[in-house]
Each structure stands twice: as C-alpha cells, then as structure tokens.
Protein backbone atom coordinates (compact mmCIF):
# COMPACT_ATOMS: atom_id res chain seq x y z
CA UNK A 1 0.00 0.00 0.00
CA UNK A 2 1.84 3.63 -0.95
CA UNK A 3 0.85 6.34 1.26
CA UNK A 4 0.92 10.03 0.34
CA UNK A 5 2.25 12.68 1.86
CA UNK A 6 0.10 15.45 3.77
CA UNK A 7 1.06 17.95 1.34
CA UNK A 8 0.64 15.34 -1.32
CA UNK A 9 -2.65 14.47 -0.36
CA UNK A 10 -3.58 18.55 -0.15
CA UNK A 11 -2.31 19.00 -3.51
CA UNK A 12 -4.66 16.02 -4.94
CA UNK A 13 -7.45 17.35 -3.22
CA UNK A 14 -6.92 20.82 -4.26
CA UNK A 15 -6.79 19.47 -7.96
CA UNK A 16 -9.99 17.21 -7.35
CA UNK A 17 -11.92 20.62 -6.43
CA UNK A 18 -10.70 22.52 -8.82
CA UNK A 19 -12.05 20.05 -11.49
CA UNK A 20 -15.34 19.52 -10.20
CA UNK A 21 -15.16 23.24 -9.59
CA UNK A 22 -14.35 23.78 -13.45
CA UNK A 23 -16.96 21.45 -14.63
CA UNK A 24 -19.54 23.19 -12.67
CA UNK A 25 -18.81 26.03 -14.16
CA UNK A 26 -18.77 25.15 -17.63
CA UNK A 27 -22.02 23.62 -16.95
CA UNK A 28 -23.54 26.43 -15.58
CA UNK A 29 -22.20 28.66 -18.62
CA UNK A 30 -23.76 26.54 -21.04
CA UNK A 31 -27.23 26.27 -19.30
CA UNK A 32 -26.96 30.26 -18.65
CA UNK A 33 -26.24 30.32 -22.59
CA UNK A 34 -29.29 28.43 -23.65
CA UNK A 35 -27.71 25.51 -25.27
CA UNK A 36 -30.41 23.00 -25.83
CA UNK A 37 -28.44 20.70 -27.50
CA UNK A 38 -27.92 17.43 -24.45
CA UNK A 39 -24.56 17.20 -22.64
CA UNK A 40 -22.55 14.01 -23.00
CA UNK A 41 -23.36 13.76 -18.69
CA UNK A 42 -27.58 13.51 -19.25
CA UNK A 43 -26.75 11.59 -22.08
CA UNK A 44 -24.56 8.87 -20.00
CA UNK A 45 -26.96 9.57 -17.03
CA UNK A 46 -30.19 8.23 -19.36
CA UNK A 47 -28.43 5.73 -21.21
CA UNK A 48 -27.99 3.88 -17.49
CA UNK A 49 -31.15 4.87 -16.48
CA UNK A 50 -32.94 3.38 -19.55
CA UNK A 51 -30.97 0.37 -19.58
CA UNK A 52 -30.46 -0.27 -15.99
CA UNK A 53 -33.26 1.23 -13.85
CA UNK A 54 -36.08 1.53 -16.22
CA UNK A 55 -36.36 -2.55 -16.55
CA UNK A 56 -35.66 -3.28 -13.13
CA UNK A 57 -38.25 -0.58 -11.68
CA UNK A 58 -40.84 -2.02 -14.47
CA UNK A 59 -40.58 -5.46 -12.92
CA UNK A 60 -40.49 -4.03 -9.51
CA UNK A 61 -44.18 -2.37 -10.79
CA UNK A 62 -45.51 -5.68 -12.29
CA UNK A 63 -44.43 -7.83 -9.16
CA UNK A 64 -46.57 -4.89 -7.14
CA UNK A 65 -49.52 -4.64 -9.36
CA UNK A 66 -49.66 -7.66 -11.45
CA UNK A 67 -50.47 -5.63 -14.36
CA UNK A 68 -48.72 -4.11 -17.47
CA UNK A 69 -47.44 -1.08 -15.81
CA UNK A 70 -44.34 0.76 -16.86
CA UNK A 71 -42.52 3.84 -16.33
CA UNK A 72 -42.17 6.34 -19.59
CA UNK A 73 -40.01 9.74 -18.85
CA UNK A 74 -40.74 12.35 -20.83
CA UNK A 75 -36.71 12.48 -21.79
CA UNK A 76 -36.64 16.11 -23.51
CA UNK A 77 -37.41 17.15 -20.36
CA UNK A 78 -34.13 15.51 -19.08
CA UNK A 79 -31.56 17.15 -21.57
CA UNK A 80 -30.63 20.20 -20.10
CA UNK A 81 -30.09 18.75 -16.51
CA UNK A 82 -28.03 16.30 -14.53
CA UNK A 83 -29.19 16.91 -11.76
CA UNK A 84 -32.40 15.81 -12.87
CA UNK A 85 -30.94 13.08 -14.55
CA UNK A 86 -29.58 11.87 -10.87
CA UNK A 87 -32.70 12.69 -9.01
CA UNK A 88 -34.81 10.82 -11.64
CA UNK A 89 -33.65 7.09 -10.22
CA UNK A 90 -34.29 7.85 -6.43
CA UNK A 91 -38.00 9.49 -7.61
CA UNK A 92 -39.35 6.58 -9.46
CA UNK A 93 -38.10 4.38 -6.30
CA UNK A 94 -40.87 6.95 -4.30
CA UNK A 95 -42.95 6.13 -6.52
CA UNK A 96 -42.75 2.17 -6.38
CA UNK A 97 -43.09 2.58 -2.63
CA UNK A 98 -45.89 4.53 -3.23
CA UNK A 99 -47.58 1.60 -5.63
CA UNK A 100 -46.71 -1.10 -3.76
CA UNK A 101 -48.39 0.85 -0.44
CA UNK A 102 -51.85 0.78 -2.58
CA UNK A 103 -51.25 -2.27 -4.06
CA UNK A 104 -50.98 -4.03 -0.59
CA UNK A 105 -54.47 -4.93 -0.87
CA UNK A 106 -56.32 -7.09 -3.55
CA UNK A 107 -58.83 -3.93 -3.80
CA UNK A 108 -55.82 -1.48 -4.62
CA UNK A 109 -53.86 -3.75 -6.22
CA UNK A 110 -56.61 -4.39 -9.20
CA UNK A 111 -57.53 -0.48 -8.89
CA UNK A 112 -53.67 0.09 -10.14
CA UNK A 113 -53.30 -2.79 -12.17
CA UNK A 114 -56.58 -1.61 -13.84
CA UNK A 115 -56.38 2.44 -13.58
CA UNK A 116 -52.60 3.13 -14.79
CA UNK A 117 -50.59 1.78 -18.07
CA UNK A 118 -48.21 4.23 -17.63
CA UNK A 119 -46.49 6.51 -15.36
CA UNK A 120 -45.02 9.71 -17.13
CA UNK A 121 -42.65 11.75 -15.23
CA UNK A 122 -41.83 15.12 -16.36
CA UNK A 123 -38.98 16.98 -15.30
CA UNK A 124 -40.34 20.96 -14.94
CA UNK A 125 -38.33 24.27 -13.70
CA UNK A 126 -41.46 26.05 -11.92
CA UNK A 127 -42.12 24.54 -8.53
CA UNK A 128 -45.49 26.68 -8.75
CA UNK A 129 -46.55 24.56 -11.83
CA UNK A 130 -45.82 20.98 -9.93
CA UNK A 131 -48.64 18.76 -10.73
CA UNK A 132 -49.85 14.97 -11.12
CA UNK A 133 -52.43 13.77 -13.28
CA UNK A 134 -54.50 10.80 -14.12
CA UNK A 135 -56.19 10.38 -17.37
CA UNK A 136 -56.53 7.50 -19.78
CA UNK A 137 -54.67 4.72 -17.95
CA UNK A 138 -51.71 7.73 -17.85
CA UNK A 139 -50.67 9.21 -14.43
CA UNK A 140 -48.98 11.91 -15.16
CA UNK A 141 -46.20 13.32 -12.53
CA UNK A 142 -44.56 17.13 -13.26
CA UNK A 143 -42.07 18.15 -10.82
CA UNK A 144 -38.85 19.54 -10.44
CA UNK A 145 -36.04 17.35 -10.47
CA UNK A 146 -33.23 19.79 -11.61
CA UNK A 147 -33.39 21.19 -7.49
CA UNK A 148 -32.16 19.26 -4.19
CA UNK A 149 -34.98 21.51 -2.72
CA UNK A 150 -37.85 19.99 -1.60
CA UNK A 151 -40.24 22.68 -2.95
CA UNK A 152 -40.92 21.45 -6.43
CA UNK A 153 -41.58 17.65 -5.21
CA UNK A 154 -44.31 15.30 -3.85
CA UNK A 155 -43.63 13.13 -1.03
CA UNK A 156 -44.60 9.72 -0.32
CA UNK A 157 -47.72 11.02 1.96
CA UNK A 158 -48.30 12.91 -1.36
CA UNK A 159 -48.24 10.12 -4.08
CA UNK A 160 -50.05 7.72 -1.89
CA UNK A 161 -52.87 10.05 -1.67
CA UNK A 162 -53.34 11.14 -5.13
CA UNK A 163 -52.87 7.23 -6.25
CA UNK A 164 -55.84 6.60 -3.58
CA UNK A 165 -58.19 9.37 -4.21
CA UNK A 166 -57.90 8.84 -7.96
CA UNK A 167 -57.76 5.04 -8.53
C-alpha cells in the first residue's frame, strides 16, 4: 500500500476541487447560454437509467400490481439537466413505494393494475406549476427534479394520496 504525503494528499485534493469546480462552471455557462443541445453527462446519465433502472423498476411495478405497468419519462425534459438526470432514479423508487403501499391490498392492487398503463414523469423548472395527473390509464407526474430543494416535489404522503383518491 503507498501512502501520500500530507502535502501530497492537499495538492490532490486541491486538484480534485478545482475540477469539479471547473466542470460546474462550464455547466452552468452553457445552461446560462441556452444551449439546448444534451450534454454528454444527461446523455450517459439516461443511457444507465434506460438500460439499468427503467427494466428493473418495471418489474419491480408488475411484481406490485400484477399488471402491465411501466414507467415512460418524458426524456426532452431531461436534456438540459443532470441533476435531474440523478434525481430521476431515487423518484421513481418513491414512486414504487408509493404503488406497492396501494397495491398491498387485492382492492388497490386491481384499482392500479386496472387504472394506470403508464407513469409519465416530467422533469419541470417552476415549482409553482408541480402537478400529477391521471387520465386515460396515464398518471402523469410534473415536478422539479433539476433542485435538491424539496419545494418542487411530492412526497410519499403525497403520491399515496393522489394514487388513492384517484384510482
């Protein structure tokens, strides 16, 4: 095992920060800017998330329901953000939690398996305009993703209700 030196280990640090420090800021320059065009970071982030998570939290959804229930992100949504891109994973886990309270009945696990095809989730900048939906076999989830702040989101207390008041 090689150790490194206190100043040696200062130094690497220094450099790490600086990095992340730099890509920050090049980030945040080319959101102030506009770009629309998606980083090679949401791209990488998606790629895992539709290969990786997508599938597994589908399954997780069909073991709770016993219907053909899947997740569908509204990916333009995504592009601009990876943050969003990060939170995304962690959100749909909510939202399995959320199912799989409902569906611990018979009663609420037919209501889902027969109310909801599809779960869209929207990534939005306005906490103001947060909002879920249920409407032809969609439900429908807008909320802010790009933020750590709780403002823009729906809890568990949150999705469990709407899922129960609207199944």
């Amino acid at each position: 095992m090689r150790r490194l030196s206190a100043a040696g280990d200062g130094q690497i640090m220094q450099h790490r920060f600086i990095v992340k420090t730099t890509q920050k800021a090049i980030l945040l320059d080319s959101r102030s800017q506009g770009e629309k065009n998606m980083g090679l970071q949401e791209r990488q982030h998606i790629e895992r998330i539709q290969t990786d998570v997508i599938p597994a939290n589908n399954k997780s959804l069909h073991e709770a329901t016993g219907g053909e229930m899947i997740f569908d992100p509204d990916w333009s949504t995504f592009q601009n953000s990876v943050d969003a891109c990060l939170n995304l994973s962690s959100f749909l886990t909510k939202v399995i939690g959320a199912v799989q309270w409902v569906a611990r009945t018979p009663v609420g696990k037919q209501a889902l398996a027969e109310g909801i095809n599809r779960i869209v989730v929207r990534n939005i900048s306005d906490p103001a305009e947060k909002a879920m939906t249920l409407k032809d076999k969609i439900f429908q989830i807008d909320l802010v993703l790009s933020s750590f702040a709780d403002e823009g989101r729906f809890g568990d207390s949150d999705l469990i209700s709407f899922l129960e008041n609207n199944l």
